[in-house]
C-alpha atoms as a PDB file:
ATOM      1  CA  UNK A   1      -0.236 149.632 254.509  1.00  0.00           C
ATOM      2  CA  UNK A   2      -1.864 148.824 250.891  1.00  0.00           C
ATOM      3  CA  UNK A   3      -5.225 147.274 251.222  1.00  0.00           C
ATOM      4  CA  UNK A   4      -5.478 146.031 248.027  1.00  0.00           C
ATOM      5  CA  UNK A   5      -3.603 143.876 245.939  1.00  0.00           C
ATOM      6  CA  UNK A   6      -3.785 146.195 242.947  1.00  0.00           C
ATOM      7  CA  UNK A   7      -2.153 148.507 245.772  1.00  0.00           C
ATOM      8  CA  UNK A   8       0.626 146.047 246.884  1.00  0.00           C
ATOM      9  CA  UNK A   9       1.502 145.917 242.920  1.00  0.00           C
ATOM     10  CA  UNK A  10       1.593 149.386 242.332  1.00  0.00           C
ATOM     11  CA  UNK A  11       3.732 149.847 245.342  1.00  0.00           C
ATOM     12  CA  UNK A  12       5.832 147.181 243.958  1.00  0.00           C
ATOM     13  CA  UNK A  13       6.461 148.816 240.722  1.00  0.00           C
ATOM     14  CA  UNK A  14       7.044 152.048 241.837  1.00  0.00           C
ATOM     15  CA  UNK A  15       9.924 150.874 244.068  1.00  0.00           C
ATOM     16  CA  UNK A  16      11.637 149.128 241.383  1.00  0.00           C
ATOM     17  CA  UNK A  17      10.878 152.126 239.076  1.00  0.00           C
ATOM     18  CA  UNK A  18      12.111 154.701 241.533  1.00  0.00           C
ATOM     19  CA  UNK A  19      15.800 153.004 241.693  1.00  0.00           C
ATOM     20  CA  UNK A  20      16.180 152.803 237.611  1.00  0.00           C
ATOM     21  CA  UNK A  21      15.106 155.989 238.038  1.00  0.00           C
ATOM     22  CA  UNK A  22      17.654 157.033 240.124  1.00  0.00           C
ATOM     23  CA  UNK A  23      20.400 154.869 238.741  1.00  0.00           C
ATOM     24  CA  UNK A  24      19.836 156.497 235.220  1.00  0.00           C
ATOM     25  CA  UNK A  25      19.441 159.807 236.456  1.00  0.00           C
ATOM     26  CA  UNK A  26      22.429 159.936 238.673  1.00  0.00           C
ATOM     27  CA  UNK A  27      24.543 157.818 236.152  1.00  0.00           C
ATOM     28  CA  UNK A  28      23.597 161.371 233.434  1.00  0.00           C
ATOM     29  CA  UNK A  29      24.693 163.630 235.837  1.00  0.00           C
ATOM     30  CA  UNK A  30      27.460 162.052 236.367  1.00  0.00           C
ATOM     31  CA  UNK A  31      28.604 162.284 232.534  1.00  0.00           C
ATOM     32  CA  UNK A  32      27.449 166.237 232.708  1.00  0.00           C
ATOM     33  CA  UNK A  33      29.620 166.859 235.750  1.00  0.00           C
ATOM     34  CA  UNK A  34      32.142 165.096 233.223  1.00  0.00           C
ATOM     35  CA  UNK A  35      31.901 166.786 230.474  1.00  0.00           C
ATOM     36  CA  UNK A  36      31.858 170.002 231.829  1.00  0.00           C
ATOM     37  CA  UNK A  37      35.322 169.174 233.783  1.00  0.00           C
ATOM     38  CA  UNK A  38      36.877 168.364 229.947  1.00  0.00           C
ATOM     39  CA  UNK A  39      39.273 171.166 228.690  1.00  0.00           C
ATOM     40  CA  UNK A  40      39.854 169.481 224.938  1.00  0.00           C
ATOM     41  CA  UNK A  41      37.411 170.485 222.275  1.00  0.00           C
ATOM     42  CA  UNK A  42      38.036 166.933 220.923  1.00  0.00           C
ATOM     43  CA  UNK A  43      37.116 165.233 223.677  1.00  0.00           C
ATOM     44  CA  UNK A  44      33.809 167.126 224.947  1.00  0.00           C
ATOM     45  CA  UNK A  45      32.722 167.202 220.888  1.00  0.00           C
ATOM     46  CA  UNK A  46      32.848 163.418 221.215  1.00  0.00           C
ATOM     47  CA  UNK A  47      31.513 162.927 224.357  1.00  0.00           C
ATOM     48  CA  UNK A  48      28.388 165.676 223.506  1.00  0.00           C
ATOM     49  CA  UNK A  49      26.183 162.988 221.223  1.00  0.00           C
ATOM     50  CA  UNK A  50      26.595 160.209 224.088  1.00  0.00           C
ATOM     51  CA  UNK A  51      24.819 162.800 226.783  1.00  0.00           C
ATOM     52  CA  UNK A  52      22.566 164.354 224.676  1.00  0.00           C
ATOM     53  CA  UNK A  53      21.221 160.929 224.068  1.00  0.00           C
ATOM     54  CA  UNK A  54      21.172 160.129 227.879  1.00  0.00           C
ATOM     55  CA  UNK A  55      19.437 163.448 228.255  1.00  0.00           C
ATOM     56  CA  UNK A  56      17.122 162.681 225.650  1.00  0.00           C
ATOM     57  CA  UNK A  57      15.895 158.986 226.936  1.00  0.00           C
ATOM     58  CA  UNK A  58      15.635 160.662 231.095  1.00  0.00           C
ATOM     59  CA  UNK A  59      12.982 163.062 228.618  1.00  0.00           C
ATOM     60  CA  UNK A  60      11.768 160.326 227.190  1.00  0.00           C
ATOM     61  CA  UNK A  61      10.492 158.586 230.183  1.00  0.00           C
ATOM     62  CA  UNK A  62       9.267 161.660 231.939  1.00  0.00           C
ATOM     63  CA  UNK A  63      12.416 161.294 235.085  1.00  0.00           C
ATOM     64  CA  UNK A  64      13.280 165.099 234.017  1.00  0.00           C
ATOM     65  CA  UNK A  65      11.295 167.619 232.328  1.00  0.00           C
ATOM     66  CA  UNK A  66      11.939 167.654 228.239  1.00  0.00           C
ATOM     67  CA  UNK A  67      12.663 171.510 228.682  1.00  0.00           C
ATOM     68  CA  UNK A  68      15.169 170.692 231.031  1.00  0.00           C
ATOM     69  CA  UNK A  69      16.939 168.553 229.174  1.00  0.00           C
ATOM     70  CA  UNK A  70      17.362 171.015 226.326  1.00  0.00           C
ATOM     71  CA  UNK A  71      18.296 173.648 228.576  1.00  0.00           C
ATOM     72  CA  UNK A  72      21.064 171.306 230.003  1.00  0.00           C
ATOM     73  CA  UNK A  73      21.881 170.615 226.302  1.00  0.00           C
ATOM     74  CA  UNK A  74      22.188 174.300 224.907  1.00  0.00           C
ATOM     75  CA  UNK A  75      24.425 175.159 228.163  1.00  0.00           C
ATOM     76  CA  UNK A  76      26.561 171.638 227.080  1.00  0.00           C
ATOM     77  CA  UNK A  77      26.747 172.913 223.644  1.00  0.00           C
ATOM     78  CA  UNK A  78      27.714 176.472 224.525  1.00  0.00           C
ATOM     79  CA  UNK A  79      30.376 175.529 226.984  1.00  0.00           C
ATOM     80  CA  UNK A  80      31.959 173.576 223.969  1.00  0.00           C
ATOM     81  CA  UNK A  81      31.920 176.066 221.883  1.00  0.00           C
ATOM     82  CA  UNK A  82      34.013 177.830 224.004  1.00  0.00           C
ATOM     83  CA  UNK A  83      36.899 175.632 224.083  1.00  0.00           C
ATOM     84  CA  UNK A  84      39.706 175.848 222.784  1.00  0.00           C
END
């Protein structure tokens, strides 16, 4: 147990940090699982910007690494380029 107030904060914030974490991070997986599963060209071109930018803000505030998300973004981008 946390000796220190300073301690009881940061213990505080990291527990409300770790479930937006988790909430954003599972909620961008979610829309990658998605948007992988699309067969339309249409659709997965439209839905591309909205992830990338969910990608881009889970870089943003460190939750995944910045390399990462670009990897997960070139692999998006390739798979729609494959469509038909």
């Amino acid at each position: 147990m946390a000796n220190h107030k300073s301690a009881e904060k940061r213990i505080r914030q990291t527990k409300v940090r770790r479930l937006s974490n988790r909430y954003v991070s599972r909620t961008t997986r979610n829309s990658v699982r998605d948007l992988r599963a699309l067969t339309s060209k249409e659709e997965a071109a439209k839905m591309y910007p909205e992830v990338c930018s969910m990608l881009d803000k889970l870089a943003k505030k460190k939750v995944i690494h910045q390399n990462k998300a670009n990897n997960l973004k070139s692999k998006l981008a390739a798979h729609i380029s494959k469509l038909s």
